[in-house]
Structure formats: structure tokens, C-alpha cells
Protein backbone atom coordinates (compact mmCIF):
# COMPACT_ATOMS: atom_id res chain seq x y z
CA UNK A 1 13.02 6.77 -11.86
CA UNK A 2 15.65 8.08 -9.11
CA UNK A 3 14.72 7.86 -5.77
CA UNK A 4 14.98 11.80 -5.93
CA UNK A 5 12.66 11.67 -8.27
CA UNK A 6 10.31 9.34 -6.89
CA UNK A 7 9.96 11.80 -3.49
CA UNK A 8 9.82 14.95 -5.67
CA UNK A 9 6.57 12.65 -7.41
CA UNK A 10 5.18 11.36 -4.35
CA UNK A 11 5.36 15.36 -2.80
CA UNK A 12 2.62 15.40 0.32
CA UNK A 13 0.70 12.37 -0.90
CA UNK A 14 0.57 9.29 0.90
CA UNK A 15 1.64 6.17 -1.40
CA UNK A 16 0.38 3.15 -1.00
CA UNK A 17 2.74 0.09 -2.24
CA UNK A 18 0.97 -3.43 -3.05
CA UNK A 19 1.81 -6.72 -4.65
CA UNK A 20 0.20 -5.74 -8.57
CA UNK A 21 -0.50 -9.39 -8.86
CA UNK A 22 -2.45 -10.00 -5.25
CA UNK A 23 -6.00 -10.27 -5.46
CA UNK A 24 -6.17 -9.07 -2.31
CA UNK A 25 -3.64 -5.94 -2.71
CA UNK A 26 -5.67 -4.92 -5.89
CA UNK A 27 -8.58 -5.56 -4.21
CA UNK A 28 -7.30 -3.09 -1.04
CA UNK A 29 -6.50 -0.21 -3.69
CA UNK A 30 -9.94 -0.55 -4.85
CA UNK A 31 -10.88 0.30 -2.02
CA UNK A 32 -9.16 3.29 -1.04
CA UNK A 33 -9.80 4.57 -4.26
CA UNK A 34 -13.43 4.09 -3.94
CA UNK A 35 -12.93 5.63 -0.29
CA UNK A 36 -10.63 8.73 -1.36
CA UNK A 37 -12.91 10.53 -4.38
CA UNK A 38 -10.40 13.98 -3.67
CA UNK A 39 -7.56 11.87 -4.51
CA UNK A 40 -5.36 11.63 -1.71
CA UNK A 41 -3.56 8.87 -1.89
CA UNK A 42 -0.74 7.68 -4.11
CA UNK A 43 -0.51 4.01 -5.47
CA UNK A 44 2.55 1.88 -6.75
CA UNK A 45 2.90 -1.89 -7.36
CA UNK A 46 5.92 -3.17 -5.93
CA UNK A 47 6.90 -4.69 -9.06
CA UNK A 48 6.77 -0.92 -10.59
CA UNK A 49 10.42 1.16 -10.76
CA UNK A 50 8.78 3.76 -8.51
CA UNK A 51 7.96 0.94 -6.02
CA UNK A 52 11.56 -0.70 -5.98
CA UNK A 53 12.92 2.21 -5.25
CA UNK A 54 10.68 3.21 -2.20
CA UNK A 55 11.03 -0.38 -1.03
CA UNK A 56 14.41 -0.28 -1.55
CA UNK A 57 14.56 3.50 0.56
CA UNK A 58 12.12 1.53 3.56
CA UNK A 59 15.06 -1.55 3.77
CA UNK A 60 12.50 -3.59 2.18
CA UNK A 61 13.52 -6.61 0.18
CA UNK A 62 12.70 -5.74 -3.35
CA UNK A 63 12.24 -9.27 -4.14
CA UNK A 64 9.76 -10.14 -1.17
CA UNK A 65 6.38 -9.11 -1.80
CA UNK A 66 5.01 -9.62 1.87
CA UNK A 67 3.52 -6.89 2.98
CA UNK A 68 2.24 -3.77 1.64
CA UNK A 69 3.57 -0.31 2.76
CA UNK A 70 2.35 3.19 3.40
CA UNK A 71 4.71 5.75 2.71
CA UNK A 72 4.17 9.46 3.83
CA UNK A 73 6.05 12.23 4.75
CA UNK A 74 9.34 10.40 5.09
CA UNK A 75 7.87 7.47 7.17
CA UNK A 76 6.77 4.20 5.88
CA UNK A 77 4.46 2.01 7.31
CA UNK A 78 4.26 -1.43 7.27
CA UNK A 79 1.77 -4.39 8.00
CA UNK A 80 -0.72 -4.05 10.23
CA UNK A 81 0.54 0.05 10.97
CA UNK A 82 -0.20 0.18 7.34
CA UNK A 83 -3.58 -0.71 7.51
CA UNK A 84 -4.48 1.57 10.23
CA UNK A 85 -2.65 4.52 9.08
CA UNK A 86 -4.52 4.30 5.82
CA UNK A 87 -7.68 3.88 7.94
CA UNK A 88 -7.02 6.90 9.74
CA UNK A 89 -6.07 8.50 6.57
CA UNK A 90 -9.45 7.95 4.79
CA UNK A 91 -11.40 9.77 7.77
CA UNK A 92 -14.82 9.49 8.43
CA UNK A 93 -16.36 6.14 10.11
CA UNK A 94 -12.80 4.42 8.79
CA UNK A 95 -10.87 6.31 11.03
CA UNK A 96 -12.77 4.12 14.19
CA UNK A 97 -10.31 1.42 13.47
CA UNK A 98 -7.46 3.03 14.04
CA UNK A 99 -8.32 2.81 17.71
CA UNK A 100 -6.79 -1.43 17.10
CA UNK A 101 -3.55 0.40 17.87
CA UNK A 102 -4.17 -0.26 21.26
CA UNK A 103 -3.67 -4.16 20.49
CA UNK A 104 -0.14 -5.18 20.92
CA UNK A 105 1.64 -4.75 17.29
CA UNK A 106 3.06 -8.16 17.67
CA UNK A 107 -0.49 -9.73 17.57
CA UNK A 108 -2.07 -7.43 14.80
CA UNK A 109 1.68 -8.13 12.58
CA UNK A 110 1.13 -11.83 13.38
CA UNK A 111 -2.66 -12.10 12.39
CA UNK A 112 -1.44 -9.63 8.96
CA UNK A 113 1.71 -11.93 8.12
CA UNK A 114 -1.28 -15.16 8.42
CA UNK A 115 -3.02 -13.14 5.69
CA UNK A 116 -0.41 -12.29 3.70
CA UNK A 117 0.88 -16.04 3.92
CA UNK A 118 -2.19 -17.43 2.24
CA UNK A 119 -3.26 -14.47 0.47
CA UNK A 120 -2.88 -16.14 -3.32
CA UNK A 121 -4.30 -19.12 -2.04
CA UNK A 122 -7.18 -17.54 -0.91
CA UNK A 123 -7.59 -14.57 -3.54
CA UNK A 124 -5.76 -16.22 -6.02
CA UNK A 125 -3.10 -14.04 -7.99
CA UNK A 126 -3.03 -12.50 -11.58
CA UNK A 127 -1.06 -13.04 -14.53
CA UNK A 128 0.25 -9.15 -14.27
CA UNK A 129 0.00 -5.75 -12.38
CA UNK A 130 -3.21 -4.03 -13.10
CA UNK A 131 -3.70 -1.45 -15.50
CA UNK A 132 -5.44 1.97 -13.68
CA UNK A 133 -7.83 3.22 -15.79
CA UNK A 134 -7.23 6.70 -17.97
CA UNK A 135 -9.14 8.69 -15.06
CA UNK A 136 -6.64 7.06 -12.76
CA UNK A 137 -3.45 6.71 -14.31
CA UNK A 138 -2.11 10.26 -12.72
CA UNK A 139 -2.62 8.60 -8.71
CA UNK A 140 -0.08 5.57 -10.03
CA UNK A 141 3.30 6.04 -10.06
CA UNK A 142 5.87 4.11 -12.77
């Protein structure tokens, strides 16, 4: 997949790239998918060809699987930004925590790189990327 193509796929949709082998990442997209029944958001592992490339397009490593990113309308955010942009994103009582913004983004990236440091250790990791369901396959991109 180009990274033309990957934008022309991704169109007004947030996209939200994990780790497909975190616990924790698959665990978040759960989540949000739970959270998001019209369908909003986007997903790609970064170990997918769509998520290289979007990694690649945010000067992300595409070898370092650190942090998840939230990419929308030709911004990407990452770390703790991520999680509150996807908070305020899913609406309803969720949006209340985007109001953490006004905590320095130094201390929120430090507290999310802790978490991401021991992530596998804590949530333990899988042997591959997960595999949506046929109801979800269309919100993944390849």
C-alpha cells in the first residue's frame, strides 16, 4: 500500500495505530471499538503495511513499537495526546478526560512512556497481530 493510498483509505476517519502483539494495545482497540458502535475510528497494527507507512509519514521509527498514534486529518498524535484525543473523540462522559491537557505534557508523556516500558511485562504480549473479526475487518487497514 502507497502512502497515497493509505490517506485516500484512511479519508476523514481517525486511525488508530497499536503494537498488534501488546496486550495492552489490543486491549485499548477493544475498547474504542466497544465505545465507537457508528464506526468512527480507523485501526492499524504497526506491524501492518498500512501502519509502516503512516509511521513512516509521522517520522516514527518503523522498527520501535513505543507508543501508539492517532492519526487524523493530517495530524498525528502521539502518547499521552493520543490518548486524550481519542478520548475526546469518543464523546460522551469520555470526553471529561480530555480536560488532563491541562497537566504539563512532559509529565502525562513520562507517566505513558512508564506504561509503555513495562507494558509486555505487565499484559504480556502475543504470538501475532490479532485477527478483527468478519463484522470488523472493513475498520482495519492492511
Amino acid at each position: 500500500m502507497t502512502e497515497e493510498q493509505t490517506t485516500a483509505s484512511v479519508g476523514r476517519h481517525p486511525v488508530l495505530l497499536f503494537d498488534g502483539v501488546c496486550n495492552l494495545c489490543n486491549g485499548l482497540v477493544q475498547f474504542v471499538i466497544r465505545r465507537d458502535p457508528e464506526g468512527h475510528f480507523r485501526f492499524a497494527s504497526l506491524q501492518s503495511e498500512a501502519g509502516q507507512t503512516l509511521a513512516a509519514e509521522a517520522g516514527l521509527p518503523t522498527d520501535d513499537l513505543t507508543t501508539a498514534v492517532l492519526y487524523h486529518q493530517g495530524h498525528f498524535h502521539l502518547k499521552s495526546d493520543m490518548a486524550l484525543e481519542v478520548a475526546r473523540q469518543l464523546g460522551g462522559f469520555w470526553r471529561v478526560f480530555y480536560a488532563f491537557r491541562i497537566i504539563p505534557r512532559a509529565i502525562r508523556n513520562a507517566v505513558y512512556d512508564w506504561v509503555a516500558r513495562n507494558r509486555y511485562q505487565w499484559f504480556g504480549k502475543r504470538e501475532s497481530c490479532m485477527i478483527p473479526t468478519p463484522d470488523l475487518k472493513a475498520r482495519f487497514l492492511d
